[in-house]
Protein backbone atom coordinates (compact mmCIF):
# COMPACT_ATOMS: atom_id res chain seq x y z
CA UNK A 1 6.65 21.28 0.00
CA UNK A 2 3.15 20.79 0.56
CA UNK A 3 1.71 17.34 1.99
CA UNK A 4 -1.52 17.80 2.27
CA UNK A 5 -2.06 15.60 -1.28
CA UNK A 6 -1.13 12.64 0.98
CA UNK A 7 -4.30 13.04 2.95
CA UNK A 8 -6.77 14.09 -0.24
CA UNK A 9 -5.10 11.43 -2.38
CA UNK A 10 -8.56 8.45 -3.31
CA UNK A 11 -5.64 6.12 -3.04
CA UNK A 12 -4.98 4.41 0.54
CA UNK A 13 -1.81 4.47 1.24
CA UNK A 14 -0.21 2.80 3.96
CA UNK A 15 3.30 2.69 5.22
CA UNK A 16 5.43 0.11 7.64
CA UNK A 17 9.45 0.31 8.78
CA UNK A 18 11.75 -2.62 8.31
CA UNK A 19 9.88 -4.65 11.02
CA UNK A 20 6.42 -4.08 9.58
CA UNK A 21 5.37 -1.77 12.08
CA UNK A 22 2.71 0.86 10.49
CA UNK A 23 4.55 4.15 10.77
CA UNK A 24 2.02 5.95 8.48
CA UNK A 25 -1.49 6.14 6.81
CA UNK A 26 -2.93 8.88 5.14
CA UNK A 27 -6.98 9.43 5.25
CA UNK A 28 -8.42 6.91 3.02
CA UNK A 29 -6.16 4.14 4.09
CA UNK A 30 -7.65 5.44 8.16
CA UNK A 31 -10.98 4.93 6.69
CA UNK A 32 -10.27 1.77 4.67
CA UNK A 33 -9.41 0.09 7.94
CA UNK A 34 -11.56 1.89 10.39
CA UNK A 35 -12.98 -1.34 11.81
CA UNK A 36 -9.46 -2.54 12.60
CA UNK A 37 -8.51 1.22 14.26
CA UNK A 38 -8.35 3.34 11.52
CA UNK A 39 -5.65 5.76 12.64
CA UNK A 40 -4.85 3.50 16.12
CA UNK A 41 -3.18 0.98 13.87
CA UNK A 42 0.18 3.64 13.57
CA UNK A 43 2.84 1.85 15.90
CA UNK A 44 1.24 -1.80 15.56
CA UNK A 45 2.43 -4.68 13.51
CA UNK A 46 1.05 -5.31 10.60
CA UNK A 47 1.40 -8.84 11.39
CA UNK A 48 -1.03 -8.53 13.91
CA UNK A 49 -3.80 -6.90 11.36
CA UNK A 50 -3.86 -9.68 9.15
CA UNK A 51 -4.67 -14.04 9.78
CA UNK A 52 -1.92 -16.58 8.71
CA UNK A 53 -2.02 -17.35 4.97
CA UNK A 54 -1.13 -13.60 4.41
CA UNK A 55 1.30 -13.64 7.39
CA UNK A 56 3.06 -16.21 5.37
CA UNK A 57 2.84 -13.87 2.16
CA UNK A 58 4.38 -10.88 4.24
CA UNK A 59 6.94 -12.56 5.53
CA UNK A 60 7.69 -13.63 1.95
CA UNK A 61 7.74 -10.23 0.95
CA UNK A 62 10.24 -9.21 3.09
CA UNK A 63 11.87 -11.92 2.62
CA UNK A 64 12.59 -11.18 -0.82
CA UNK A 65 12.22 -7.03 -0.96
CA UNK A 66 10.22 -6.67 -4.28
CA UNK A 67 7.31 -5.22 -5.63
CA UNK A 68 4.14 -7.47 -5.06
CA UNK A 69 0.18 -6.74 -7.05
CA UNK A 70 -2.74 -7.84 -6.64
CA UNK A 71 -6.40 -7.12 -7.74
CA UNK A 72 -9.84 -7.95 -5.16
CA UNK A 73 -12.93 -7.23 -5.69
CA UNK A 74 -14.91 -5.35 -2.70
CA UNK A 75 -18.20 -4.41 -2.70
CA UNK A 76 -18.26 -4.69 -6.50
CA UNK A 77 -15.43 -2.60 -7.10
CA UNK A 78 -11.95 -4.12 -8.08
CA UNK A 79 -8.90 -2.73 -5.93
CA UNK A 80 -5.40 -3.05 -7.05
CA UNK A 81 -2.96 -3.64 -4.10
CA UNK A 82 0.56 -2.68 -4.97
CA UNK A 83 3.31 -3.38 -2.43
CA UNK A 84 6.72 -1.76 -2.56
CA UNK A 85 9.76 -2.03 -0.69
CA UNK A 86 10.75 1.30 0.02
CA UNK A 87 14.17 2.55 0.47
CA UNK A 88 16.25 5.52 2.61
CA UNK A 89 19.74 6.03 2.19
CA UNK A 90 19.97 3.23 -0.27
CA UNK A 91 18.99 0.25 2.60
CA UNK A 92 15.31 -1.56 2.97
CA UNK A 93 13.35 0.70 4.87
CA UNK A 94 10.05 -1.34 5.04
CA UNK A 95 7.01 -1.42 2.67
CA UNK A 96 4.46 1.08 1.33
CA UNK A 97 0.97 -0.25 0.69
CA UNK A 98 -1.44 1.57 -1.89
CA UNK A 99 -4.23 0.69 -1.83
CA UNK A 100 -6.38 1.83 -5.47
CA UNK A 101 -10.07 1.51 -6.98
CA UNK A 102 -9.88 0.79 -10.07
CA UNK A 103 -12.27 2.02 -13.10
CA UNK A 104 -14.60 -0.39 -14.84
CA UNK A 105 -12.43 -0.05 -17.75
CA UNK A 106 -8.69 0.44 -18.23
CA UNK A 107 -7.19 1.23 -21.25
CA UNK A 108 -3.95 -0.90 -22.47
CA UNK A 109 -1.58 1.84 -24.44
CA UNK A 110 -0.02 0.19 -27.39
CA UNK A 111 2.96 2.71 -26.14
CA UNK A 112 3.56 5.87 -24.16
CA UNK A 113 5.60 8.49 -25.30
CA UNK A 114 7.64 9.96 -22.27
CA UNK A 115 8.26 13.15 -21.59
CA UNK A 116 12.08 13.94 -22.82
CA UNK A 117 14.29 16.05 -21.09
């Protein structure tokens, strides 16, 4: 399978093991944090990156092992941040960060119709 998507996705997406160290980042999460090291940040941990009212949150976060979301707005344009335990083998693995802009308008669907097998 291809990866290259990873790198082209306009979605940062940022990836820590169990201990929060940053194991992965693909291209716009290297650019999102470019003043912090961009790429350089790989093998650090995340602790480090960020001061001490979100240390507290991250530690909460894994902590507990669920999902967390949250919207910011940067440079006029609102990000989501979605946080997600991620799993291998069945055991807590760590956390993957995505980082997404979001449009000026989302729609709200009544209902979605899945695809059926």
């Amino acid at each position: 399978m291809r990866t290259e998507w990873f790198d082209e996705l306009p979605v940062g997406i940022t990836v820590c093991d169990a201990e929060g160290i940053i194991v992965s980042m693909n291209e716009r999460a290297a650019l999102i944090f470019k003043k912090s090291g961009g790429r350089d940040l790989i093998g650090q941990n995340m602790m480090e990156c960020h001061p001490p009212a979100a240390q507290k949150k991250i530690l909460d976060l894994f902590e507990k092992k669920q999902p967390y979301a949250y919207t910011v707005e940067i440079k006029g344009v609102t990000v989501m941040l979605y946080q997600a335990p991620r799993l291998e083998n069945g055991l807590f693995a760590g956390f993957v960060e995505f980082i997404c802009p979001l449009p000026e308008v989302i729609p709200n669907l009544d209902k979605i119709n899945w695809v059926k097998k």
